[in-house]
N, C-alpha and C. Protein backbone atom coordinates (compact mmCIF):
# COMPACT_ATOMS: atom_id res chain seq x y z
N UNK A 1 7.85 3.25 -8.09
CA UNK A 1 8.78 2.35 -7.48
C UNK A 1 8.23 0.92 -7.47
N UNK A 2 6.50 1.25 -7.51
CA UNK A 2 6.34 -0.61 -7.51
C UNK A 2 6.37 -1.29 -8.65
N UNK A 3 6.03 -0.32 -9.59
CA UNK A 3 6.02 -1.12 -10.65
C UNK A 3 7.69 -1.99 -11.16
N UNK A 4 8.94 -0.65 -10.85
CA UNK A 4 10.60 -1.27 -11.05
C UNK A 4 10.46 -2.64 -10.25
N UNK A 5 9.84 -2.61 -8.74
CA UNK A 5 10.35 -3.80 -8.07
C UNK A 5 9.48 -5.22 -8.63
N UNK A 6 8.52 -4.98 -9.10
CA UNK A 6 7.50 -5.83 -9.84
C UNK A 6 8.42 -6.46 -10.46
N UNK A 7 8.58 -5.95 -11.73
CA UNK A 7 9.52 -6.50 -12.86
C UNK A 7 10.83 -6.68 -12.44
N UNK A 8 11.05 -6.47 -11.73
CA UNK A 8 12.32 -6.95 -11.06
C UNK A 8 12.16 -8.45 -10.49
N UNK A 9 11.36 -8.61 -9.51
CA UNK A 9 10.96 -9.74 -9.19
C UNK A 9 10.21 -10.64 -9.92
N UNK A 10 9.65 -10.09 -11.23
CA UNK A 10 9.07 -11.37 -12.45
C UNK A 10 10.30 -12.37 -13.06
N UNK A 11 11.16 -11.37 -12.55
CA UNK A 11 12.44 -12.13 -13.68
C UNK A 11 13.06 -12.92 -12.44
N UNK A 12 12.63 -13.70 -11.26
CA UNK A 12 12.96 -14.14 -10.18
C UNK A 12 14.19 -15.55 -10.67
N UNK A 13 12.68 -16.08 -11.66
CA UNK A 13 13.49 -17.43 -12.11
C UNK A 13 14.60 -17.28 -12.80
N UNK A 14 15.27 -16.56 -13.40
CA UNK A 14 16.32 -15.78 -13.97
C UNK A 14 17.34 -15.73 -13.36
N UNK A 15 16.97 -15.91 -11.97
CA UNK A 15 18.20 -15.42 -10.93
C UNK A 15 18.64 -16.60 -10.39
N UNK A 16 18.30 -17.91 -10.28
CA UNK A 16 18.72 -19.17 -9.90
C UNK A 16 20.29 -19.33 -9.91
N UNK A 17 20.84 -19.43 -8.62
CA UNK A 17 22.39 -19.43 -8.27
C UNK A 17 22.84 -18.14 -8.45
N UNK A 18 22.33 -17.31 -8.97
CA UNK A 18 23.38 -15.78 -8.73
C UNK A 18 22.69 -14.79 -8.00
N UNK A 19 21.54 -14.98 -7.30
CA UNK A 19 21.34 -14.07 -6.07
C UNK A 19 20.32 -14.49 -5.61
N UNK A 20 20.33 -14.36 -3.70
CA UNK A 20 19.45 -15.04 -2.83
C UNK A 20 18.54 -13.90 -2.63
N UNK A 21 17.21 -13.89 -3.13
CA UNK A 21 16.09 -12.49 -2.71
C UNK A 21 15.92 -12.55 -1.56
N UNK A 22 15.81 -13.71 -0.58
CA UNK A 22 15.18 -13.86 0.77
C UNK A 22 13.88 -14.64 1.09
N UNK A 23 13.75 -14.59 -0.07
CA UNK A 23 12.07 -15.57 -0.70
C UNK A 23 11.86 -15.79 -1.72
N UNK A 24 10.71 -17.21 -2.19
CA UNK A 24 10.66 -17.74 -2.83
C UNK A 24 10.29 -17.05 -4.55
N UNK A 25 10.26 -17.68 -5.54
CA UNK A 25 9.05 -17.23 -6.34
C UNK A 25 7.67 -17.33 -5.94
N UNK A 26 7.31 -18.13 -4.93
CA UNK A 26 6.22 -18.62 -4.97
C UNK A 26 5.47 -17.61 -3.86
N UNK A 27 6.87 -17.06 -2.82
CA UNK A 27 6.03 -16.29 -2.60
C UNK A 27 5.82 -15.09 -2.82
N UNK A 28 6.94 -14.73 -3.61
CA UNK A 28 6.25 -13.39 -4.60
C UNK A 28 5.00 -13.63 -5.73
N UNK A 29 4.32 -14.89 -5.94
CA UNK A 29 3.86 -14.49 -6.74
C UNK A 29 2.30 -13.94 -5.50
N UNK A 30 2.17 -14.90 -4.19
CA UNK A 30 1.02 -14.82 -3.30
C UNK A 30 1.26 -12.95 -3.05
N UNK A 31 2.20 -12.72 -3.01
CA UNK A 31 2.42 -11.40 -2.80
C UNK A 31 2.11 -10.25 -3.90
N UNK A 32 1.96 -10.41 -4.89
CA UNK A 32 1.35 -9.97 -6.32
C UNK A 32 -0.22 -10.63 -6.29
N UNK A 33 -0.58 -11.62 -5.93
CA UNK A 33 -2.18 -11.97 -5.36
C UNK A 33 -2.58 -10.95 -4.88
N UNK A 34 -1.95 -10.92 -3.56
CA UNK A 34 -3.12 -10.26 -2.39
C UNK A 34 -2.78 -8.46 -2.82
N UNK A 35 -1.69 -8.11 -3.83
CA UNK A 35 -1.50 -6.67 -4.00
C UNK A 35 -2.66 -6.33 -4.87
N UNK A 36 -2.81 -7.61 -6.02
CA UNK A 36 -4.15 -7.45 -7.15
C UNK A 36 -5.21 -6.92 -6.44
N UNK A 37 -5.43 -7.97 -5.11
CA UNK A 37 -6.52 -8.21 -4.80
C UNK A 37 -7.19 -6.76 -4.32
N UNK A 38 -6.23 -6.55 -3.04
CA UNK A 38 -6.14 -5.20 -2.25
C UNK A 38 -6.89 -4.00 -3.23
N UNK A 39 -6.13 -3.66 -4.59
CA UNK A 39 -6.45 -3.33 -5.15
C UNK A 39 -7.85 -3.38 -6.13
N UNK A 40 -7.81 -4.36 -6.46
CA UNK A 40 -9.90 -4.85 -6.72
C UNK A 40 -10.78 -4.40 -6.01
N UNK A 41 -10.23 -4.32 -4.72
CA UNK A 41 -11.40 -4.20 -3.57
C UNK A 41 -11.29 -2.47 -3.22
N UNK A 42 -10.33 -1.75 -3.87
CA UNK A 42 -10.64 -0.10 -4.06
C UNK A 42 -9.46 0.22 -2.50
N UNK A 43 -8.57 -1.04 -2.21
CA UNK A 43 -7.98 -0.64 -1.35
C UNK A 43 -6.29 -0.10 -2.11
N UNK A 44 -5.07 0.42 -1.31
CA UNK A 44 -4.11 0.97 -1.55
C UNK A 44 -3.07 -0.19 -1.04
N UNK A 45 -1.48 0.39 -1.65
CA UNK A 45 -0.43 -0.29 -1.22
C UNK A 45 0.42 0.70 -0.48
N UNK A 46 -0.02 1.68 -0.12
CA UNK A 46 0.65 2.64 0.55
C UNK A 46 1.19 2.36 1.93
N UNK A 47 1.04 1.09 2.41
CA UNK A 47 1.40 0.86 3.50
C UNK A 47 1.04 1.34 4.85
N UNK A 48 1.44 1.42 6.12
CA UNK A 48 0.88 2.03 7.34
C UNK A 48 1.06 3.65 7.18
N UNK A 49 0.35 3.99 7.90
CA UNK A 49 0.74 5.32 8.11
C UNK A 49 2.12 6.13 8.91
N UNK A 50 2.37 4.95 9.88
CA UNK A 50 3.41 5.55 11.05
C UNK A 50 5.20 5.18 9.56
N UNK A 51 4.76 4.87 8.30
CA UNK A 51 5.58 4.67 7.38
C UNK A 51 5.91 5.69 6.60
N UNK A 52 4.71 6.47 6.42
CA UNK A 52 4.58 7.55 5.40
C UNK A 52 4.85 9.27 6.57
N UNK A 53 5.00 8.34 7.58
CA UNK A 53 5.07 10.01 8.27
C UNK A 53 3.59 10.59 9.49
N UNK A 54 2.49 9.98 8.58
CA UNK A 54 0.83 10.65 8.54
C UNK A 54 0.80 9.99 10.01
N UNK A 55 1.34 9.35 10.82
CA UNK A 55 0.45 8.69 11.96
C UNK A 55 1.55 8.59 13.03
């Protein structure tokens, strides 16, 4: 699923006047930063736990 919403949101600039995401490009791209990052550092995008059920 992250990868569809990824590429979904690369094509952001694409969308200028025919649909409002709620946020910028700019800040999807800080949001693709800190997902890289998370990831570099051996961490997950799985989100909270009380999300997945586990907590």
């Amino acid at each position: 699923m992250w990868n569809g919403v990824a590429q979904m949101y690369a094509d952001m600039p694409k969308w200028e006047g025919q649909a409002d995401p709620g946020f910028s490009s700019t800040v999807w791209q800080f949001i693709q930063s800190a997902t890289n990052a998370r990831r570099a550092a051996g961490g997950t995008i799985d989100g909270p736990a009380w999300m997945t059920g586990a907590g």
